[in-house]
C-alpha atoms as a PDB file:
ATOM      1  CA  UNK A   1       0.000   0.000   0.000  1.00  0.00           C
ATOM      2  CA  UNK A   2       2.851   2.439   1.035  1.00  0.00           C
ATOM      3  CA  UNK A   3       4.517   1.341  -2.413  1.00  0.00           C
ATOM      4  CA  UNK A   4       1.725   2.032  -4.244  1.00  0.00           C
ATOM      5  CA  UNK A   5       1.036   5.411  -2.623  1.00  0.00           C
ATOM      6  CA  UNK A   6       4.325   6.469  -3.164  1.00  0.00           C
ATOM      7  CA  UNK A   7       4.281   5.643  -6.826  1.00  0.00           C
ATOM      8  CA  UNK A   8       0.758   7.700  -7.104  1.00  0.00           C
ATOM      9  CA  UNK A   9       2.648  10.681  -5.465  1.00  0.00           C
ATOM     10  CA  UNK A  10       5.430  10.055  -8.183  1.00  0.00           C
ATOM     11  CA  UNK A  11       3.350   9.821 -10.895  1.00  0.00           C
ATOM     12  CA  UNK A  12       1.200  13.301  -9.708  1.00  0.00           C
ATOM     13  CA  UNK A  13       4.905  15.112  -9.235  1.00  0.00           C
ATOM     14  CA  UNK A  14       5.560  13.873 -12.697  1.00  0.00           C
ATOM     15  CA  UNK A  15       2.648  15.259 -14.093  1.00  0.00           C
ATOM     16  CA  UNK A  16       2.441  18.801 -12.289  1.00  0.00           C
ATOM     17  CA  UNK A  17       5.890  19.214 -13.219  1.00  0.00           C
ATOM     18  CA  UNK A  18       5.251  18.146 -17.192  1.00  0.00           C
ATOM     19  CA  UNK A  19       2.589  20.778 -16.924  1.00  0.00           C
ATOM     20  CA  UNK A  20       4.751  23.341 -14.946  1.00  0.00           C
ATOM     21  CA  UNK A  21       7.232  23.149 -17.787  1.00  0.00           C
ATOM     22  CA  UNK A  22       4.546  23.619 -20.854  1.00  0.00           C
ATOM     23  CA  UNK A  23       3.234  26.271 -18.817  1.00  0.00           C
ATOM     24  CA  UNK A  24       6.859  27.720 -18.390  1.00  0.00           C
ATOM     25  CA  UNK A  25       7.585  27.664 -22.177  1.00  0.00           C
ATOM     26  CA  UNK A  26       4.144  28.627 -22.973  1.00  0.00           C
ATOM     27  CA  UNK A  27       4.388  31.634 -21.087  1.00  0.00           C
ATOM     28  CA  UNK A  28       7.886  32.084 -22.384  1.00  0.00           C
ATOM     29  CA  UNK A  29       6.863  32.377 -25.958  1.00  0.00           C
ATOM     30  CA  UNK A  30       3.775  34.695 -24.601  1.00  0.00           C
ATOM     31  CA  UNK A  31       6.428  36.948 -23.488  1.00  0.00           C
ATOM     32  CA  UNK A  32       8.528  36.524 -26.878  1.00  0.00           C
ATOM     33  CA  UNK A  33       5.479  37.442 -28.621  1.00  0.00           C
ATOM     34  CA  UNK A  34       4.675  40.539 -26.708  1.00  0.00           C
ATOM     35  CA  UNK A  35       8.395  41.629 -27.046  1.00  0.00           C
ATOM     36  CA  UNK A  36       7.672  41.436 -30.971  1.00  0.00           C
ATOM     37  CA  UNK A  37       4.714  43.200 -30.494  1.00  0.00           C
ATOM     38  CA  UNK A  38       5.968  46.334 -28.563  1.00  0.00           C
ATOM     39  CA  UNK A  39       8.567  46.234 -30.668  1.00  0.00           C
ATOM     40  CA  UNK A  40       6.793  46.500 -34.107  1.00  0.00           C
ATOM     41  CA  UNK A  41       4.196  49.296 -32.224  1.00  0.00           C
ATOM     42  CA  UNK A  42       7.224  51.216 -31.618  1.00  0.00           C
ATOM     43  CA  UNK A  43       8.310  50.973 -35.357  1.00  0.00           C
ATOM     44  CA  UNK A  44       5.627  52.272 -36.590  1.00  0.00           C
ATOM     45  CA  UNK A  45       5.321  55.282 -33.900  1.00  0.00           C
ATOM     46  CA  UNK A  46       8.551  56.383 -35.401  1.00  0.00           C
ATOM     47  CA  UNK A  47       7.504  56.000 -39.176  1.00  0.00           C
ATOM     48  CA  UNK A  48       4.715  58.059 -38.391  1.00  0.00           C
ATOM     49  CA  UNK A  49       6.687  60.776 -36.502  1.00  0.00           C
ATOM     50  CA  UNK A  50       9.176  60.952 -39.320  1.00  0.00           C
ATOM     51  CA  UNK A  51       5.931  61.235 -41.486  1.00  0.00           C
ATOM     52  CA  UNK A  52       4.376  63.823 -39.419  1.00  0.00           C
ATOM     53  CA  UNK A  53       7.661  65.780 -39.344  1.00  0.00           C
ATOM     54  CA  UNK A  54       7.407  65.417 -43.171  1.00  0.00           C
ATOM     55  CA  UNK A  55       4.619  67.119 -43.600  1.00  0.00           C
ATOM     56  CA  UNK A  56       5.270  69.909 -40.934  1.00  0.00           C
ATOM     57  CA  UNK A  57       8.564  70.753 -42.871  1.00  0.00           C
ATOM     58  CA  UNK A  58       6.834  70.941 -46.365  1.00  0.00           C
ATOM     59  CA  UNK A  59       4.555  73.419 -45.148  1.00  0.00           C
ATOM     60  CA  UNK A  60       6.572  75.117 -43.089  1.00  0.00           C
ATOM     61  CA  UNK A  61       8.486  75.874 -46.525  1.00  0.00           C
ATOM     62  CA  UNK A  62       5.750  76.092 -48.388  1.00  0.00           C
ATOM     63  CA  UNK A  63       4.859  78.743 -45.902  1.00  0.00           C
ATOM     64  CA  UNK A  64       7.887  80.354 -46.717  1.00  0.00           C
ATOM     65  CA  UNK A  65       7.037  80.164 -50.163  1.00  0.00           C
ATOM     66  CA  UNK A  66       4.125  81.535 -50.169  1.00  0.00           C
ATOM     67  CA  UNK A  67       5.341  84.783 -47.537  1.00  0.00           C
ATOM     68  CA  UNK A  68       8.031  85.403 -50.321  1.00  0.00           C
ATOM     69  CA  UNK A  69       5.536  85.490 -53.112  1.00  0.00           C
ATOM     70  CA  UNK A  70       3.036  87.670 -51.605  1.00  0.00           C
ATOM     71  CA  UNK A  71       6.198  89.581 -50.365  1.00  0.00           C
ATOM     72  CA  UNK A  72       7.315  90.082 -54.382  1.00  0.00           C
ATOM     73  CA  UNK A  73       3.994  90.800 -55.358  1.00  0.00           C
ATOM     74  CA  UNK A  74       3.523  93.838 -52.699  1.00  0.00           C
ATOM     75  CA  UNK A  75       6.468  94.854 -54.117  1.00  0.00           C
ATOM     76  CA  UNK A  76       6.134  95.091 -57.301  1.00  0.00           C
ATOM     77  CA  UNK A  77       2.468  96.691 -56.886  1.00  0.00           C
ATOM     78  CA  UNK A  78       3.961  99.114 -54.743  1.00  0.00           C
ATOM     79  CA  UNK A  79       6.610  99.503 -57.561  1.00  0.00           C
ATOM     80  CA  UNK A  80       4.256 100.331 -60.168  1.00  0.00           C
ATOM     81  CA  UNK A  81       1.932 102.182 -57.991  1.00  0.00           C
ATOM     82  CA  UNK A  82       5.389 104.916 -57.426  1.00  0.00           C
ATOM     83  CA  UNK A  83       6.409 104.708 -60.967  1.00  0.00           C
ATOM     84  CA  UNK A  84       3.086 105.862 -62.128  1.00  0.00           C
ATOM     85  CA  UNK A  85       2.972 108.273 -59.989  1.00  0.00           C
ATOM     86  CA  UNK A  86       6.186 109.605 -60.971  1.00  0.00           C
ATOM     87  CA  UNK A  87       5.009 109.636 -64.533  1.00  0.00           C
ATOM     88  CA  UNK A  88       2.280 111.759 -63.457  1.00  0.00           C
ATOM     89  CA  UNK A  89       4.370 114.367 -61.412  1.00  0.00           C
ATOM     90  CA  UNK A  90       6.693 114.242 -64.737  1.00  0.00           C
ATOM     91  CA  UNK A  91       3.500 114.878 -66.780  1.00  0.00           C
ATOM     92  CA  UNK A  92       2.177 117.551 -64.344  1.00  0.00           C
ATOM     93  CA  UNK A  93       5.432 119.814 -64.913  1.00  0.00           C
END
């Protein structure tokens, strides 16, 4: 009886720890996966960052672009606007 006992506690140890280990390397691979996860989420943050920062540059020089052209064109207007009236002091004398 003590024998057979003793075998039945062997054979429960056995088990528990079979399952303790496919739990272990279960949970191991859980982990791996997560790691892959967080990994590939961070990856992506970045490429959209870099695309984000993308688009802020282009129309932060677009910006530019568009200050210098309306810049030019005041300009010029107020360019013509003096010549003509030049011409029409010079046509006045």
């Amino acid at each position: 009886m003590k024998k057979t006992m003793v075998l039945a506690a062997a054979l429960v140890f056995s088990v528990l720890a079979g399952y303790a280990q496919d739990t272990k390397e279960k949970m191991k691979e859980v982990g791996h996966q997560t790691k892959q996860t967080t990994k590939a989420a961070g990856r992506k943050i970045s490429r959209e960052t870099n695309k984000a920062g993308d688009k802020i540059s282009t129309a932060a020089k677009n910006t530019k672009q568009d200050v210098k052209e309306g810049t030019n064109k005041a300009l010029d207007k107020t360019d013509r606007k003096l010549k003509k009236a030049e011409r029409k002091i010079n046509n006045s004398n």
